[in-house]
N, C-alpha and C. Protein backbone atom coordinates (compact mmCIF):
# COMPACT_ATOMS: atom_id res chain seq x y z
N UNK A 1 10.81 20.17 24.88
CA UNK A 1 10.22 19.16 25.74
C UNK A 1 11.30 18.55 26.62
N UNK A 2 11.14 17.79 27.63
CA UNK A 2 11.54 17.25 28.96
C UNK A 2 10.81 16.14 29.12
N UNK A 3 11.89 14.96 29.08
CA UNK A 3 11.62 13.56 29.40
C UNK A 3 11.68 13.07 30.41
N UNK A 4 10.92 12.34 31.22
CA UNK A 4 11.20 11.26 31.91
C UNK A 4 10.63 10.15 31.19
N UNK A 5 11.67 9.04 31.25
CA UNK A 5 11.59 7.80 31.13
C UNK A 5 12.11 6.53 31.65
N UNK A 6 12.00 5.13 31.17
CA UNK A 6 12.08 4.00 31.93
C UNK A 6 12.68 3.58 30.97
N UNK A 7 13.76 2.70 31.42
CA UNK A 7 14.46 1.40 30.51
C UNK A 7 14.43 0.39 31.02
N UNK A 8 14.24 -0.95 30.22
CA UNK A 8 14.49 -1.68 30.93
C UNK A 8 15.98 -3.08 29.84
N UNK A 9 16.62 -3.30 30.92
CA UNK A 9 17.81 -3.76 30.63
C UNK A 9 17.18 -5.01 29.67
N UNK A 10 17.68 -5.70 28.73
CA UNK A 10 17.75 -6.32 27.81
C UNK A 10 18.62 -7.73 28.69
N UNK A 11 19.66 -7.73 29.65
CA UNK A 11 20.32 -7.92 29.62
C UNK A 11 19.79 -9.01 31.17
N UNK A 12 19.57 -8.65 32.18
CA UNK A 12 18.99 -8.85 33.33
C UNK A 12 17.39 -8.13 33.70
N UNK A 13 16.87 -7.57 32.46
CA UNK A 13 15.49 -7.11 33.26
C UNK A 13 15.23 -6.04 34.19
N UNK A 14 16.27 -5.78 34.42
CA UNK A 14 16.50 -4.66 35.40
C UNK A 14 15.72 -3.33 34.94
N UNK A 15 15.41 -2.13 35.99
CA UNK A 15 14.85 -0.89 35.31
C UNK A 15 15.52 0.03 35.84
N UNK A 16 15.65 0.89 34.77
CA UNK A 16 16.43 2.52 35.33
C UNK A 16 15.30 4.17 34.56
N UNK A 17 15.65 4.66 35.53
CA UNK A 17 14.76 5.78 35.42
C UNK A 17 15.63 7.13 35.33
N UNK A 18 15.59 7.91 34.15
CA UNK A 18 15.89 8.85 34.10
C UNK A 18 15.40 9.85 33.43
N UNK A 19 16.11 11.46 33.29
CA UNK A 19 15.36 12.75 32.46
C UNK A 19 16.44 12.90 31.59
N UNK A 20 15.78 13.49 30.60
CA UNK A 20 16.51 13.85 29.40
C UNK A 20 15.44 14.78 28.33
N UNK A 21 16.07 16.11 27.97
CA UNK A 21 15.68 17.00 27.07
C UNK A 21 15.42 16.15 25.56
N UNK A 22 16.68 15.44 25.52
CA UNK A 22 16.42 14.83 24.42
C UNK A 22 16.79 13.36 24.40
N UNK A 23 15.25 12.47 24.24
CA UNK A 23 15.37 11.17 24.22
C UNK A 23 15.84 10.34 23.59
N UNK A 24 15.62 10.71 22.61
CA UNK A 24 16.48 9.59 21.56
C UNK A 24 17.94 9.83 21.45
N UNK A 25 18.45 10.81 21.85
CA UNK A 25 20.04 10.85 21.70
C UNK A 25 20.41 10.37 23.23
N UNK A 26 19.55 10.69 24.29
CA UNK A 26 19.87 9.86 25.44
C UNK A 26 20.13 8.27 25.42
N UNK A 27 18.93 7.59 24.49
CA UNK A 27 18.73 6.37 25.02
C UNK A 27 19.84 5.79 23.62
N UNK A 28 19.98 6.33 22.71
CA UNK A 28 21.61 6.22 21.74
C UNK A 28 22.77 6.14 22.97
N UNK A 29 23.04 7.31 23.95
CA UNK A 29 23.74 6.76 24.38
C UNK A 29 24.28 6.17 25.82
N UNK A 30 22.75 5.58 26.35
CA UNK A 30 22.97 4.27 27.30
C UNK A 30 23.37 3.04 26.55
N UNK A 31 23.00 2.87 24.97
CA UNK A 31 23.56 1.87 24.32
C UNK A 31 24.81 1.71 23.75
N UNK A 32 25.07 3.00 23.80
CA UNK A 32 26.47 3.04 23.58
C UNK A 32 28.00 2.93 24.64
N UNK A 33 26.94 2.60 26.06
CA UNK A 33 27.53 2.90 27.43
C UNK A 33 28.29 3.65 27.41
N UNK A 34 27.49 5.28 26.94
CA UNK A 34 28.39 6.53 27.57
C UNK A 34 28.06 6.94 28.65
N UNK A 35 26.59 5.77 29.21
CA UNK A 35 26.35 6.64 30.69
C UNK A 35 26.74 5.62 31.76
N UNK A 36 27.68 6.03 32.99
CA UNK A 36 28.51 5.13 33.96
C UNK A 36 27.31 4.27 34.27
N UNK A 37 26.21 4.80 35.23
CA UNK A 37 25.10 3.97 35.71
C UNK A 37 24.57 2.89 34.75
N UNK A 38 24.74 3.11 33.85
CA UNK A 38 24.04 1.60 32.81
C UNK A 38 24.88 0.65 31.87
N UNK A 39 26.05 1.35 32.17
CA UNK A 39 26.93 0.85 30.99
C UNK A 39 27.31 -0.88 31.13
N UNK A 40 27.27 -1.58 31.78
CA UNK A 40 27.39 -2.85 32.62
C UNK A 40 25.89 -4.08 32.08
N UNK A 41 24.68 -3.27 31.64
CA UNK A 41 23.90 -3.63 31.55
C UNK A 41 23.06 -3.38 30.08
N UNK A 42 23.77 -3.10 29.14
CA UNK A 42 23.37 -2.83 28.17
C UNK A 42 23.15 -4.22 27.22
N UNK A 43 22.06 -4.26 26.42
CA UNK A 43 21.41 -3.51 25.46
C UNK A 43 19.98 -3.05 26.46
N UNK A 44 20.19 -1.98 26.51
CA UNK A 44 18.37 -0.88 27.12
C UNK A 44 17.49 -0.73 25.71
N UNK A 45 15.88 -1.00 26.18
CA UNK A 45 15.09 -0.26 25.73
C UNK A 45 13.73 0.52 26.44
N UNK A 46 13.19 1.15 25.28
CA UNK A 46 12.65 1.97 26.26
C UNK A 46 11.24 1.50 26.65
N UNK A 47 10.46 1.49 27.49
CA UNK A 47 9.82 0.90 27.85
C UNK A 47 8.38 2.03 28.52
N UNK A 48 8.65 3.24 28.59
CA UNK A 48 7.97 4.22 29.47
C UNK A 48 8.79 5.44 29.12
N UNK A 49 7.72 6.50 29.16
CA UNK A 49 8.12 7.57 29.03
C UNK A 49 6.82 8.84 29.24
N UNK A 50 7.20 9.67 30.01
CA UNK A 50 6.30 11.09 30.08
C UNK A 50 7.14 12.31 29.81
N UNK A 51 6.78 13.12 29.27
CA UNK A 51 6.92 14.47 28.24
C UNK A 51 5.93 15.47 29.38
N UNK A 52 6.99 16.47 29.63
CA UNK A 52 6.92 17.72 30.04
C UNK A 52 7.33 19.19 29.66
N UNK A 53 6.60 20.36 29.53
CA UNK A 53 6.91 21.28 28.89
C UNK A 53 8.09 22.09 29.82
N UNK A 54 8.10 21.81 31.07
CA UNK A 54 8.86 22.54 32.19
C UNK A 54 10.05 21.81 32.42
N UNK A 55 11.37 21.93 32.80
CA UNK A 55 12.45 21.10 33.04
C UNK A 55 12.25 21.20 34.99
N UNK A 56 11.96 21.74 35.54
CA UNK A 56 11.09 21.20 36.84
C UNK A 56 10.08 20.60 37.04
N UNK A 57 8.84 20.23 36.05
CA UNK A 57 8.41 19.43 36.43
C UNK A 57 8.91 18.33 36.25
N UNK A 58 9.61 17.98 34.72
CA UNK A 58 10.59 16.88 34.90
C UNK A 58 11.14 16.13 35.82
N UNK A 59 12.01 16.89 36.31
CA UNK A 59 13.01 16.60 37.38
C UNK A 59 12.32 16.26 38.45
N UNK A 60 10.98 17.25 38.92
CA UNK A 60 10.63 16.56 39.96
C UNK A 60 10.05 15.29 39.82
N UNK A 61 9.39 15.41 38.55
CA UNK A 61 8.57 13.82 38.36
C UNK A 61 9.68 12.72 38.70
N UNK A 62 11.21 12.86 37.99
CA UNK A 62 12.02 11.96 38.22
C UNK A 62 11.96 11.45 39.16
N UNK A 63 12.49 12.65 40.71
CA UNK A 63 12.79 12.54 41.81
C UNK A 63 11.34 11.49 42.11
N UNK A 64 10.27 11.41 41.79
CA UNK A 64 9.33 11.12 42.54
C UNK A 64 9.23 9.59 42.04
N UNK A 65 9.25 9.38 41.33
CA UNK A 65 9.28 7.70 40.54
C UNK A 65 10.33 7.00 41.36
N UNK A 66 11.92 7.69 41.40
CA UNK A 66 12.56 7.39 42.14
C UNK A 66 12.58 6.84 43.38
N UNK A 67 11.55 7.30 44.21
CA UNK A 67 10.97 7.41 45.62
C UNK A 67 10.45 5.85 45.48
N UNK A 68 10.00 5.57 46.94
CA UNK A 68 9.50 4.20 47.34
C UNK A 68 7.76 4.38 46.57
N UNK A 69 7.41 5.54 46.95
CA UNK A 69 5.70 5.45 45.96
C UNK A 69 5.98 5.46 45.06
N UNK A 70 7.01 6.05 44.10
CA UNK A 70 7.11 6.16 42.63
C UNK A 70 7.00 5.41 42.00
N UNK A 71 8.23 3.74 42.87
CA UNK A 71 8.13 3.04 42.50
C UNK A 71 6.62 1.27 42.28
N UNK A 72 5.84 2.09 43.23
CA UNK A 72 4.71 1.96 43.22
C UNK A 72 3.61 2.09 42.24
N UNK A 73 4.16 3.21 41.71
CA UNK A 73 3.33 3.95 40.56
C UNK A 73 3.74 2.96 39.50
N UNK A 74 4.76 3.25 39.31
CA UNK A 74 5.22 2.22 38.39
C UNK A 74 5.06 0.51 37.89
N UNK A 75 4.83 0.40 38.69
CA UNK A 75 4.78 -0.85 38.89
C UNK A 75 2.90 -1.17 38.62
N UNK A 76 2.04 -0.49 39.31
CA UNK A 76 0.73 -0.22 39.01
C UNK A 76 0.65 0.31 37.22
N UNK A 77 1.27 1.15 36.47
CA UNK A 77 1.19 1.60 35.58
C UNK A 77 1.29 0.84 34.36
N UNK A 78 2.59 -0.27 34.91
CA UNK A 78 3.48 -0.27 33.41
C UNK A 78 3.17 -2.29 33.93
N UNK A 79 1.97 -2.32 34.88
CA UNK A 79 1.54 -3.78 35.41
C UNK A 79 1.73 -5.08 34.57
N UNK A 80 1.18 -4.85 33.55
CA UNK A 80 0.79 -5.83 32.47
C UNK A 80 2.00 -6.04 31.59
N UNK A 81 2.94 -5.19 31.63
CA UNK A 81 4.11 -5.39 30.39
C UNK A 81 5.11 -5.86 31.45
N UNK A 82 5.31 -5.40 32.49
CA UNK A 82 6.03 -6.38 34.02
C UNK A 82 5.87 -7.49 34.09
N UNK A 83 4.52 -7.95 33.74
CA UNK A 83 4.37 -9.70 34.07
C UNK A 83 4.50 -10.10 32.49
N UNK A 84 4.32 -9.67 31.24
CA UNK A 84 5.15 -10.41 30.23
C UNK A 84 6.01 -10.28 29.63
N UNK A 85 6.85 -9.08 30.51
CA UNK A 85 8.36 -9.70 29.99
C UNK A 85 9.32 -10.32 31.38
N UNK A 86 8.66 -10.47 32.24
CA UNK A 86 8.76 -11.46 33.35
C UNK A 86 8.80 -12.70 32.83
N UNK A 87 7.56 -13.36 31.38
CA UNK A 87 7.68 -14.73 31.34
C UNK A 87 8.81 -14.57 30.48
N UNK A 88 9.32 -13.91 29.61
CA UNK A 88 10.26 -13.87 28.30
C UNK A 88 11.49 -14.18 28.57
């Protein structure tokens, strides 16, 4: 399987989007800030995630969340957990 998923920072709220074959050793080590892009902003959890059998559709899904609609999608999707950990 092929991940895309969402974190969101613990730290500032912030969200990062990435792929990974394997999730749980990924998101082990954004907490461990072995990855440059998040390391500044740790403790991450995970917050979103879609499972793909193809490592292209993956990737493209990434690329596409990434995008200005993606982030659209997102935001429509994951609506309701945005506005309460907005009040938190």
């Amino acid at each position: 399987m092929f991940y895309v998923y969402i974190l969101q920072s613990e730290k500032d709220k912030s969200l990062y989007i990435g792929y990974s074959p394997d999730l749980r050793k990924r998101l082990v080590k954004h907490n461990k800030n072995q990855v440059t892009s998040t390391k500044y902003k740790t403790p991450w959890k995970l917050i979103y995630y879609e499972a793909y059998l193809e490592r292209k559709d993956a990737t493209g899904r990434e690329r596409f969340l990434k995008s200005g609609a993606g982030w659209r999608f997102i935001n429509k999707q994951i609506k309701h957990y945005l506005e309460k950990s907005s009040l938190d």
